[in-house]
C-alpha atoms as a PDB file:
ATOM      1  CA  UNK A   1      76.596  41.011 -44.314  1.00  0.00           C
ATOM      2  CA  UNK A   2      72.827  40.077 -44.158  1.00  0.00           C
ATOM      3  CA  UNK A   3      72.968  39.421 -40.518  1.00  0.00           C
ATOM      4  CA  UNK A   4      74.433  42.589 -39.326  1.00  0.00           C
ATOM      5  CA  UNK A   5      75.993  45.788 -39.894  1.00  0.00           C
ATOM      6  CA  UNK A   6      75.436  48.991 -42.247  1.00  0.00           C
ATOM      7  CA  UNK A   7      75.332  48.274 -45.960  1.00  0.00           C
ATOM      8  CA  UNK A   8      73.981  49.860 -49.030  1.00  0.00           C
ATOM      9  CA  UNK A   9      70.749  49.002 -50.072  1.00  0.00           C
ATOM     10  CA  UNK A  10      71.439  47.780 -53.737  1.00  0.00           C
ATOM     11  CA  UNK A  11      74.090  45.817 -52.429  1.00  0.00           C
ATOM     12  CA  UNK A  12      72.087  44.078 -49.996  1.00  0.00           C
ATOM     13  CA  UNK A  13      70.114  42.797 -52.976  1.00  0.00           C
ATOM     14  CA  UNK A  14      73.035  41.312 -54.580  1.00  0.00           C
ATOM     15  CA  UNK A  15      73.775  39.226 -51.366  1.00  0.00           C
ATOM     16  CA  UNK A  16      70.354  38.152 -51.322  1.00  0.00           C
ATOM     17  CA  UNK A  17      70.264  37.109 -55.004  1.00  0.00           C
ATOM     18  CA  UNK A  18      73.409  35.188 -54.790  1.00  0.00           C
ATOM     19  CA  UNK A  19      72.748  33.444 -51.402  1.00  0.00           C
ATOM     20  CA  UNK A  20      68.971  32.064 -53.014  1.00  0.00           C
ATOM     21  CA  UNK A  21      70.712  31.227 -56.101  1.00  0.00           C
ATOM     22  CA  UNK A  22      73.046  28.547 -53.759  1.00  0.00           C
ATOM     23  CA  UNK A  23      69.879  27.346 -52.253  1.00  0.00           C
ATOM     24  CA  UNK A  24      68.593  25.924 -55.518  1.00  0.00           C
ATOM     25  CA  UNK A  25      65.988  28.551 -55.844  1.00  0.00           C
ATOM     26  CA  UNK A  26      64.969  29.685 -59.834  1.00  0.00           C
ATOM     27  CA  UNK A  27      65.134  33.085 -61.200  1.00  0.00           C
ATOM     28  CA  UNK A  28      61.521  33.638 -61.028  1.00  0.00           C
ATOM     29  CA  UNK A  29      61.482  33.261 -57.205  1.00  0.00           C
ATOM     30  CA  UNK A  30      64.246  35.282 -56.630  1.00  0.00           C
ATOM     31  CA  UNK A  31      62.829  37.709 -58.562  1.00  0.00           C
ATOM     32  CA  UNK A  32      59.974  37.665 -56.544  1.00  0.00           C
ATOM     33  CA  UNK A  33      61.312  37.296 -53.390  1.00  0.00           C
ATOM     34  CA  UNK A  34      63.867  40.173 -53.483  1.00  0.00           C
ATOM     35  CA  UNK A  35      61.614  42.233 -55.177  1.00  0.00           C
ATOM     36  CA  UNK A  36      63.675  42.961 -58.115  1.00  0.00           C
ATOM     37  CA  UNK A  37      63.702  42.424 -61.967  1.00  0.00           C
ATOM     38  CA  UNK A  38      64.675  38.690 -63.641  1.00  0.00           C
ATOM     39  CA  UNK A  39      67.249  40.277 -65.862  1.00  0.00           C
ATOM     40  CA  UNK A  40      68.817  42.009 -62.507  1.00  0.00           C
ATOM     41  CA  UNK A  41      69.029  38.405 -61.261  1.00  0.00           C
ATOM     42  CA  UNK A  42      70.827  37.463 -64.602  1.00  0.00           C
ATOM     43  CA  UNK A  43      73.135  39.845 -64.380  1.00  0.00           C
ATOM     44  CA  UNK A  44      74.468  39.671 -60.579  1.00  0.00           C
ATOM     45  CA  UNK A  45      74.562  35.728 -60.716  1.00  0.00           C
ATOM     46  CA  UNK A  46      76.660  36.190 -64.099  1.00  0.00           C
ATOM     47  CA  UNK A  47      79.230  38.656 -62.874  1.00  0.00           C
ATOM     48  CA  UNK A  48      79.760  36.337 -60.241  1.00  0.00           C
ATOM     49  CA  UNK A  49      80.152  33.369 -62.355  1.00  0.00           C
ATOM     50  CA  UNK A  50      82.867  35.045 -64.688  1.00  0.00           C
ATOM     51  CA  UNK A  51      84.388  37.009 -61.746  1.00  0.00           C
ATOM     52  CA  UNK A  52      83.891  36.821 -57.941  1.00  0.00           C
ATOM     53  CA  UNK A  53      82.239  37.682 -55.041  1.00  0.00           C
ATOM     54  CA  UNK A  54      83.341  40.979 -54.821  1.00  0.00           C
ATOM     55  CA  UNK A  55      82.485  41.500 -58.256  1.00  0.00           C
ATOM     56  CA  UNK A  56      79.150  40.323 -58.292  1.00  0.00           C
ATOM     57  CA  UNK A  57      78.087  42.431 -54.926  1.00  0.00           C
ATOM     58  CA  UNK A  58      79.629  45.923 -56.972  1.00  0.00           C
ATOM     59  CA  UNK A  59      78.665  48.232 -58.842  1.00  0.00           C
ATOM     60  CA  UNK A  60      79.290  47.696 -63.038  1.00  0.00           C
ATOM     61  CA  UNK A  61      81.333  50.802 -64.532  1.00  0.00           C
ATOM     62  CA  UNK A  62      78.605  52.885 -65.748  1.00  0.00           C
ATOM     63  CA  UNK A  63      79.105  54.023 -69.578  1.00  0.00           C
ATOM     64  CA  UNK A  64      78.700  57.713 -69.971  1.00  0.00           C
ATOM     65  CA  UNK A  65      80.244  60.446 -71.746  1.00  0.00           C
ATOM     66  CA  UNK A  66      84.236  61.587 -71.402  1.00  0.00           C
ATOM     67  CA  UNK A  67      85.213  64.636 -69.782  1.00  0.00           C
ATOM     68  CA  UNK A  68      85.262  67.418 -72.181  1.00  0.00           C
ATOM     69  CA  UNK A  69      88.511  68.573 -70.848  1.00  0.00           C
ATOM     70  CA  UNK A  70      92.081  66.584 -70.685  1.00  0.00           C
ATOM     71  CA  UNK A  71      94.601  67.075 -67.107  1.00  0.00           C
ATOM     72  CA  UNK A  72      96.270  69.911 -69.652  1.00  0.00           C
ATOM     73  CA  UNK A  73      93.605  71.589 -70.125  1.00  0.00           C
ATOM     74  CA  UNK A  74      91.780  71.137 -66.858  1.00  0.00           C
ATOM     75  CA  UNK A  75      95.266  73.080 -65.473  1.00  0.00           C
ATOM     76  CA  UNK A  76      94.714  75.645 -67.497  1.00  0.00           C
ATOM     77  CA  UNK A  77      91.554  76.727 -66.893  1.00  0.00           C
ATOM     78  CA  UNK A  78      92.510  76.704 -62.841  1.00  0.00           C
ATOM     79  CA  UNK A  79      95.363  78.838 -64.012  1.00  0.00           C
ATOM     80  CA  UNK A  80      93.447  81.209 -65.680  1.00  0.00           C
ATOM     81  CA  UNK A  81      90.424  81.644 -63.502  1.00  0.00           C
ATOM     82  CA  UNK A  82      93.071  82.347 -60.947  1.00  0.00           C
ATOM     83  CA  UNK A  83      94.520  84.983 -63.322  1.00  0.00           C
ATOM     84  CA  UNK A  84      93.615  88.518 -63.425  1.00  0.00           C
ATOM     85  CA  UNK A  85      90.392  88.926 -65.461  1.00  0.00           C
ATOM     86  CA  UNK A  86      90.919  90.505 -68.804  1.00  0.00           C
ATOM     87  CA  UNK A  87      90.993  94.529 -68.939  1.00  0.00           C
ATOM     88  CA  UNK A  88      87.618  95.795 -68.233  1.00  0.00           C
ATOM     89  CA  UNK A  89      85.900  93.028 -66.488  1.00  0.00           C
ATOM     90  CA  UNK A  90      85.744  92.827 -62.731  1.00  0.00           C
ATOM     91  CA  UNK A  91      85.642  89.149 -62.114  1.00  0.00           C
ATOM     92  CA  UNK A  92      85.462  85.896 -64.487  1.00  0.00           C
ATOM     93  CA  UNK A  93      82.400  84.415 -65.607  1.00  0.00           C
ATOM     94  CA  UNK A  94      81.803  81.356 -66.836  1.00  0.00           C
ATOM     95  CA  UNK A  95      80.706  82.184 -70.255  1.00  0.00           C
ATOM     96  CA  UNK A  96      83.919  84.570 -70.436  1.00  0.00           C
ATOM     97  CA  UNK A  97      86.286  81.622 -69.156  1.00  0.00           C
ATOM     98  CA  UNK A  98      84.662  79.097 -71.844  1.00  0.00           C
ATOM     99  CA  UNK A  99      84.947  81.652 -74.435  1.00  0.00           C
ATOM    100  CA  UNK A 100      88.920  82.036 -72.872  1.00  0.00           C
ATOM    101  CA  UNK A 101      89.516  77.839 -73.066  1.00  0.00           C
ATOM    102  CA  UNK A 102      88.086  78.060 -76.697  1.00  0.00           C
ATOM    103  CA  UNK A 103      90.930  80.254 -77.761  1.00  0.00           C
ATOM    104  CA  UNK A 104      93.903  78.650 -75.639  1.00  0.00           C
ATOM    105  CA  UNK A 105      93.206  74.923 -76.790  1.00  0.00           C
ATOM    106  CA  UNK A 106      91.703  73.191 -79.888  1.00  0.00           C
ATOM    107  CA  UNK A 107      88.065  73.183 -78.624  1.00  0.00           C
ATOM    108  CA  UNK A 108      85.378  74.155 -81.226  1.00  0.00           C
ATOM    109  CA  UNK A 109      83.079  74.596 -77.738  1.00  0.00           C
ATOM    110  CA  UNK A 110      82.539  74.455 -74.547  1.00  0.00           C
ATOM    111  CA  UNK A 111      80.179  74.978 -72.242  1.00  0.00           C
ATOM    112  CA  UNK A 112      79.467  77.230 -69.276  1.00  0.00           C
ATOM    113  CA  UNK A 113      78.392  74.362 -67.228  1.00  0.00           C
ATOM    114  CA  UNK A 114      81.108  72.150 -68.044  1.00  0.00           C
ATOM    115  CA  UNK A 115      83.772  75.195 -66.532  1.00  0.00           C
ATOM    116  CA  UNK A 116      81.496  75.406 -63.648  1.00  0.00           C
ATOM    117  CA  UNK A 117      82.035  71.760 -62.741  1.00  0.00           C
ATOM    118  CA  UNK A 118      85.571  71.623 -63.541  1.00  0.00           C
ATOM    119  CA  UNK A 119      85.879  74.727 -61.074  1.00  0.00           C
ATOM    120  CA  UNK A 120      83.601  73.231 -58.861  1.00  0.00           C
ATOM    121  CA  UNK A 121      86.201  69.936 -58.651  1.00  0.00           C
ATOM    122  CA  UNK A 122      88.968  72.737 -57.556  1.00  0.00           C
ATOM    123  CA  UNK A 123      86.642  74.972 -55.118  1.00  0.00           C
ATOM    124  CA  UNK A 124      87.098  77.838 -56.690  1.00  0.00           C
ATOM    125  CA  UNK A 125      84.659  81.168 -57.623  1.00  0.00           C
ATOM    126  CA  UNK A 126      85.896  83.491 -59.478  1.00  0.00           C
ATOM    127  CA  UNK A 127      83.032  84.588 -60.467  1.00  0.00           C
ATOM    128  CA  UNK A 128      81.505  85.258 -56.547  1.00  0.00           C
ATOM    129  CA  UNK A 129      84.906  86.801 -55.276  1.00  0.00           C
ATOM    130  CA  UNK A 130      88.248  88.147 -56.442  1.00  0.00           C
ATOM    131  CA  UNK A 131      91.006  84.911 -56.283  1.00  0.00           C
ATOM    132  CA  UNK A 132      93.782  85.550 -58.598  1.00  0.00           C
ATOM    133  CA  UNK A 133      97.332  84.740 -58.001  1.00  0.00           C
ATOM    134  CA  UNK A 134      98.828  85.023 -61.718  1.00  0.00           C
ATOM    135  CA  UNK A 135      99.791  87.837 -62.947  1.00  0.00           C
ATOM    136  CA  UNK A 136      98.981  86.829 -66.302  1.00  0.00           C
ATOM    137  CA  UNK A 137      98.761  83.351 -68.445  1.00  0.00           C
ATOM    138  CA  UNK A 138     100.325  83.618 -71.651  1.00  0.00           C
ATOM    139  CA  UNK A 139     102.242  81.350 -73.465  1.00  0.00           C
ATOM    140  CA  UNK A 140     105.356  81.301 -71.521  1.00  0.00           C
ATOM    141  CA  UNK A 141     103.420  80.494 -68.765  1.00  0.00           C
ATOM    142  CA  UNK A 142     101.297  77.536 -70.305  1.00  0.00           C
ATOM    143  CA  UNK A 143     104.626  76.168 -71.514  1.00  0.00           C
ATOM    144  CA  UNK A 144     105.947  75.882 -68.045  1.00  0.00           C
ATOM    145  CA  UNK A 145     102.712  74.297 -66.705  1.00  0.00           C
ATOM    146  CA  UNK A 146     103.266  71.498 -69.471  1.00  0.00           C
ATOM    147  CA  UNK A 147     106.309  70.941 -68.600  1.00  0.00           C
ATOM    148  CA  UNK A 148     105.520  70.133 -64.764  1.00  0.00           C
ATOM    149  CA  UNK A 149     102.647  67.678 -66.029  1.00  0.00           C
ATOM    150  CA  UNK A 150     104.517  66.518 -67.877  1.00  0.00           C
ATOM    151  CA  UNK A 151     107.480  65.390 -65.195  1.00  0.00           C
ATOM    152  CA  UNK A 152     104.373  64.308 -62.672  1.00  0.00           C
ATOM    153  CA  UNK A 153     103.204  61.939 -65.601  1.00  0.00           C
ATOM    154  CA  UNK A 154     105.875  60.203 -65.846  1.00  0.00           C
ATOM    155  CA  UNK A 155     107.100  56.866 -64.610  1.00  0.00           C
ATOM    156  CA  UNK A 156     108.181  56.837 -61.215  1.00  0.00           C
ATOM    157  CA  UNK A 157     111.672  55.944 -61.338  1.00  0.00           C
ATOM    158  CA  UNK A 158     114.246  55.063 -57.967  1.00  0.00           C
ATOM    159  CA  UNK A 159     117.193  55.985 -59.559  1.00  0.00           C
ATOM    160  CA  UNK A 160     115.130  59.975 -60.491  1.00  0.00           C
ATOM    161  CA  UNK A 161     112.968  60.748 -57.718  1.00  0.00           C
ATOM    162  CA  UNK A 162     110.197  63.538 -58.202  1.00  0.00           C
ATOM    163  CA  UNK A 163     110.325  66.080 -55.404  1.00  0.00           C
ATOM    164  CA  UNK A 164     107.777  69.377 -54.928  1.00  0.00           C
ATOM    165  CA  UNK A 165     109.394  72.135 -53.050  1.00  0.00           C
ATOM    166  CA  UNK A 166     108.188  75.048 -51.758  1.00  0.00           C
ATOM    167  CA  UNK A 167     107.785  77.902 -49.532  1.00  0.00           C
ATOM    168  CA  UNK A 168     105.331  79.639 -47.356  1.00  0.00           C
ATOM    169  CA  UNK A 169     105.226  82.460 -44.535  1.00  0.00           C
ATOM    170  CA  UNK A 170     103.849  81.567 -41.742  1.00  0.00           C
ATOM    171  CA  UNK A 171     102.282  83.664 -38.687  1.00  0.00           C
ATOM    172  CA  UNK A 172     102.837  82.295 -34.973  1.00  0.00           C
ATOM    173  CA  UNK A 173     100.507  83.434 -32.541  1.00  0.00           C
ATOM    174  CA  UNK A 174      99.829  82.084 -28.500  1.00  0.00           C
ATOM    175  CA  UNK A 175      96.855  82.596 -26.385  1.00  0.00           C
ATOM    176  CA  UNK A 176      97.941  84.893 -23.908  1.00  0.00           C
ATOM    177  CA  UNK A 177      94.469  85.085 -21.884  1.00  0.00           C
ATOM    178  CA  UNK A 178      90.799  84.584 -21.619  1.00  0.00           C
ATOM    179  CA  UNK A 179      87.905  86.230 -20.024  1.00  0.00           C
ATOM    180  CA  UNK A 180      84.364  84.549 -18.953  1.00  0.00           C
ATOM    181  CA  UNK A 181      81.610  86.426 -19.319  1.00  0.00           C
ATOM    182  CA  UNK A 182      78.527  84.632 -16.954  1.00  0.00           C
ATOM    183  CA  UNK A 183      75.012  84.935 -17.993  1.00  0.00           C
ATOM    184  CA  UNK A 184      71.979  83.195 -16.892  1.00  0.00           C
ATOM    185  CA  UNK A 185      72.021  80.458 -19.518  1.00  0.00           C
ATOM    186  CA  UNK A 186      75.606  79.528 -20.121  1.00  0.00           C
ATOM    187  CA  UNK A 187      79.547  81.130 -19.398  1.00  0.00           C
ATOM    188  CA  UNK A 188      80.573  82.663 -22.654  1.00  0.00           C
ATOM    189  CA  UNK A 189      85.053  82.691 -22.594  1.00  0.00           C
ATOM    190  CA  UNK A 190      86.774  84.848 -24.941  1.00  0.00           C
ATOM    191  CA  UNK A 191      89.910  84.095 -26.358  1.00  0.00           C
ATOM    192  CA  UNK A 192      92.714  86.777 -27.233  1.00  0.00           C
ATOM    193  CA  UNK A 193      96.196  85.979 -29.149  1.00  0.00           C
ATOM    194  CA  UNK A 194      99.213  87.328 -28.980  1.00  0.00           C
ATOM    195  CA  UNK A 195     101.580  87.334 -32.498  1.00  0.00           C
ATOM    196  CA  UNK A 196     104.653  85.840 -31.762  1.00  0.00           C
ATOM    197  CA  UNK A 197     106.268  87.489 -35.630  1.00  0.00           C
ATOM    198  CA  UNK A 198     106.387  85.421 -38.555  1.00  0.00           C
ATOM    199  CA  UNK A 199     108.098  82.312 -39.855  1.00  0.00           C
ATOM    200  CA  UNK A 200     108.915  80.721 -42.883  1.00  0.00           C
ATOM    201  CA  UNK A 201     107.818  77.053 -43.944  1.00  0.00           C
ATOM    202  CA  UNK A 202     110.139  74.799 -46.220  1.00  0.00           C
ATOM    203  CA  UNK A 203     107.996  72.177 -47.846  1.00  0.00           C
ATOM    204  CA  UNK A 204     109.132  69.015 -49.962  1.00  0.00           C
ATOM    205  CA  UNK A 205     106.711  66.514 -51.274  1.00  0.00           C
ATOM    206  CA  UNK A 206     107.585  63.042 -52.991  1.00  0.00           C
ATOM    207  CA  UNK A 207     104.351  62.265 -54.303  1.00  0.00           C
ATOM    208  CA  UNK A 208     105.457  58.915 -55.644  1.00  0.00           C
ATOM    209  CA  UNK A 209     106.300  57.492 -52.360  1.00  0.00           C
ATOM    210  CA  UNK A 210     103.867  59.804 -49.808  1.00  0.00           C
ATOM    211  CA  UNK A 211     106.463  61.516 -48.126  1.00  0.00           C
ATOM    212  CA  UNK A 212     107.267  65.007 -46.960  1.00  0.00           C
ATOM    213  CA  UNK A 213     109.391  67.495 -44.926  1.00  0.00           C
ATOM    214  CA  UNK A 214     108.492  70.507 -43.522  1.00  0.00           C
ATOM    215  CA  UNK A 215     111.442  73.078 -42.238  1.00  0.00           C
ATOM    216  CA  UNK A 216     110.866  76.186 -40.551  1.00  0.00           C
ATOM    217  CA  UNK A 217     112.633  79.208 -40.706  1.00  0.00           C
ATOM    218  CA  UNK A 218     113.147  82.565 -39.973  1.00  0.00           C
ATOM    219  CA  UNK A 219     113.663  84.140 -42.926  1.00  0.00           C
ATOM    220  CA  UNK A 220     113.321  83.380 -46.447  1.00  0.00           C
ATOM    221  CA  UNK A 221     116.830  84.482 -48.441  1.00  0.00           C
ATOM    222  CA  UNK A 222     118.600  82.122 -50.626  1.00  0.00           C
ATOM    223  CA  UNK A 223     121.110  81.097 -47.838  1.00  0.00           C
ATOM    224  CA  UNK A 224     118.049  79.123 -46.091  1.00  0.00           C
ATOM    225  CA  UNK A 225     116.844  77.794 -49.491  1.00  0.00           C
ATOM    226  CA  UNK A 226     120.649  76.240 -50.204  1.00  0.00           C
ATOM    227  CA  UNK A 227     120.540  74.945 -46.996  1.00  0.00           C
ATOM    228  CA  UNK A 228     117.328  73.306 -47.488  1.00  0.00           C
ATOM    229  CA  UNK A 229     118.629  71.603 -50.817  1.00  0.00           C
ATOM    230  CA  UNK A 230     121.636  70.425 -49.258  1.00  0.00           C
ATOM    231  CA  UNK A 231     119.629  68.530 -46.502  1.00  0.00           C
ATOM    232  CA  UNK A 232     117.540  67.037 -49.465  1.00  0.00           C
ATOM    233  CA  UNK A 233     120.584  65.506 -51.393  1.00  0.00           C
ATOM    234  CA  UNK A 234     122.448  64.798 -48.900  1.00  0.00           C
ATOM    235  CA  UNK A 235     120.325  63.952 -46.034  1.00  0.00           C
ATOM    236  CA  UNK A 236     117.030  62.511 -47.492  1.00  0.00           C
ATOM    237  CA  UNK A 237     117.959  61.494 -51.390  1.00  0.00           C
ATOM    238  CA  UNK A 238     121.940  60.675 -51.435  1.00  0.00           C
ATOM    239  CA  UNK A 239     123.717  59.152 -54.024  1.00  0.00           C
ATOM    240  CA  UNK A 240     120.857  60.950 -56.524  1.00  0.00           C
ATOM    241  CA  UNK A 241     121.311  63.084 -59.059  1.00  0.00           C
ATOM    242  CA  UNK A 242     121.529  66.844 -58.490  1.00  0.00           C
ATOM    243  CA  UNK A 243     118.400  68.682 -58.557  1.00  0.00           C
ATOM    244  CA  UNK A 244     116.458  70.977 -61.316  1.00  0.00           C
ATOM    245  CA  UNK A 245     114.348  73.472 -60.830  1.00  0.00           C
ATOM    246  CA  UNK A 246     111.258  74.325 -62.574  1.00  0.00           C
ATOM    247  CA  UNK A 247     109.033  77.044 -61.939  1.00  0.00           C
ATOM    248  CA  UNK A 248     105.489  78.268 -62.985  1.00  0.00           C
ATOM    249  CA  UNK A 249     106.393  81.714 -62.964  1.00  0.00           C
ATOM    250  CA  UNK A 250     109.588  83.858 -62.447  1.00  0.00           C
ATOM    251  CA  UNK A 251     110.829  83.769 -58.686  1.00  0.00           C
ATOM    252  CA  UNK A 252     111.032  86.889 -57.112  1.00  0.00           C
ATOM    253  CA  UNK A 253     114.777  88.282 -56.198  1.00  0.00           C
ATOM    254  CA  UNK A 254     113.987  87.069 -51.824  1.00  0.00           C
ATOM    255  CA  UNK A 255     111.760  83.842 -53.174  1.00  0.00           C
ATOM    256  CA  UNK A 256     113.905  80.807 -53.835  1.00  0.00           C
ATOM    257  CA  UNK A 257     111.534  79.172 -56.554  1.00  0.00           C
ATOM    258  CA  UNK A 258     108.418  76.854 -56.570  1.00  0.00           C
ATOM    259  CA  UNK A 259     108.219  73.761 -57.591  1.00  0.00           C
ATOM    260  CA  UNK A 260     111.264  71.511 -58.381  1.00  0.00           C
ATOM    261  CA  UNK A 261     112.428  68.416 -59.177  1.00  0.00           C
ATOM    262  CA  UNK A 262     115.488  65.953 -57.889  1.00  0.00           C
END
């Protein structure tokens, strides 16, 4: 480490300490030496004494405050800054989504700048650009979430496997040509696509064990989604119990469903 390579600086330090504490030398000169305090010193040779090297050349957990928001609630305020803003507002703000979490859970307060870096965490603007994709989150709705954190917080267990499925259109396109346009500096090429139609993409996730399947399709009608669920018990999870589904929000009549679990 200390002969070659790219390392952080702090932990540099450590190496240092540790490697003039096997010489012999005292605290003082280390000190010194690496330019650091005695009570730095202390504490790198004693995390190495009561763990390892690894420990000693790390950084300690730093104590600071809990996040102000649980998983549940974190959920819910994607959900609803997502949702359609309440009657007579254009877009969310943050004050108006704080004063929205204060209502829907048992916080006495929260503050703008703790939704703006929970949003942040997600990417997500409401209040710079229109984003939603819920109708509306009401109780029903906040119930259904729970119950899907719920089922991803569980145990992962062989003989239940947790499986996400669900279901996107897709567009396929092809470059069909390209023209070069020469100038004095540099050959400018534009590119121009042709759409091919649209397909539809069959997802299933097993977050427990990394794996997924993607199926495409042509159309999207309950005949392809049955098909797709017979492949998964039979095919990829056999001898398993049959599946459930649980959705976020009522399927539409052509839309299969959401999110399930086998």
């Amino acid at each position: 480490m200390l002969s070659g390579g790219k390392h952080a600086a702090r932990k540099l330090k450590r190496a240092q300490i540790l490697l003039a504490a096997y010489i012999g030398s005292r605290d003082e000169e280390i000190a010194w030496t690496v330019r650091v305090s005695a009570s730095n010193v202390y504490r790198t040779k004693r995390r190495f004494v009561e763990g390892n090297l690894d420990r000693a050349l790390s950084e300690e957990p730093r104590p600071g405050a809990e996040r102000k928001l649980t998983g549940k609630e974190e959920a819910l305020l994607v959900a609803t800054a997502c949702a359609k803003p309440p009657a007579g507002r254009r877009r969310w703000t943050l004050a108006l989504l704080a004063d929205v979490m204060v209502e829907l859970t048992d916080q006495d307060s929260l503050s703008g700048e703790t939704v703006r870096r929970r949003l942040a965490d997600n990417d997500l603007k409401p209040w710079r650009r229109d984003m939603w994709c819920i109708p509306h989150v009401d109780g029903e709705y906040v119930a259904r979430m729970e119950d899907v954190l719920d089922l991803y917080a569980e145990a992962p267990d062989p003989e239940r496997p947790l499986v996400s499925f669900d279901e996107t259109p897709s567009s396929s396109s092809a470059r069909c040509a390209s023209r070069s346009h020469p100038s004095r500096e540099s050959e400018r090429y534009d590119y121009e696509y042709r759409r091919n139609g649209t397909v539809n993409l069959f997802v299933a996730f097993d977050p427990h064990r990394a794996w997924r399947k993607v199926k495409v399709t042509e159309r999207r009608t309950a005949v392809d989604y049955a098909h797709c669920m017979r492949e998964l018990v039979d095919v990829h999870y056999p001898s398993k119990p049959s599946s459930n589904s649980l959705s976020l929000a009522p399927p539409r009549p052509e839309q299969p469903g959401s999110t399930g679990a086998a």
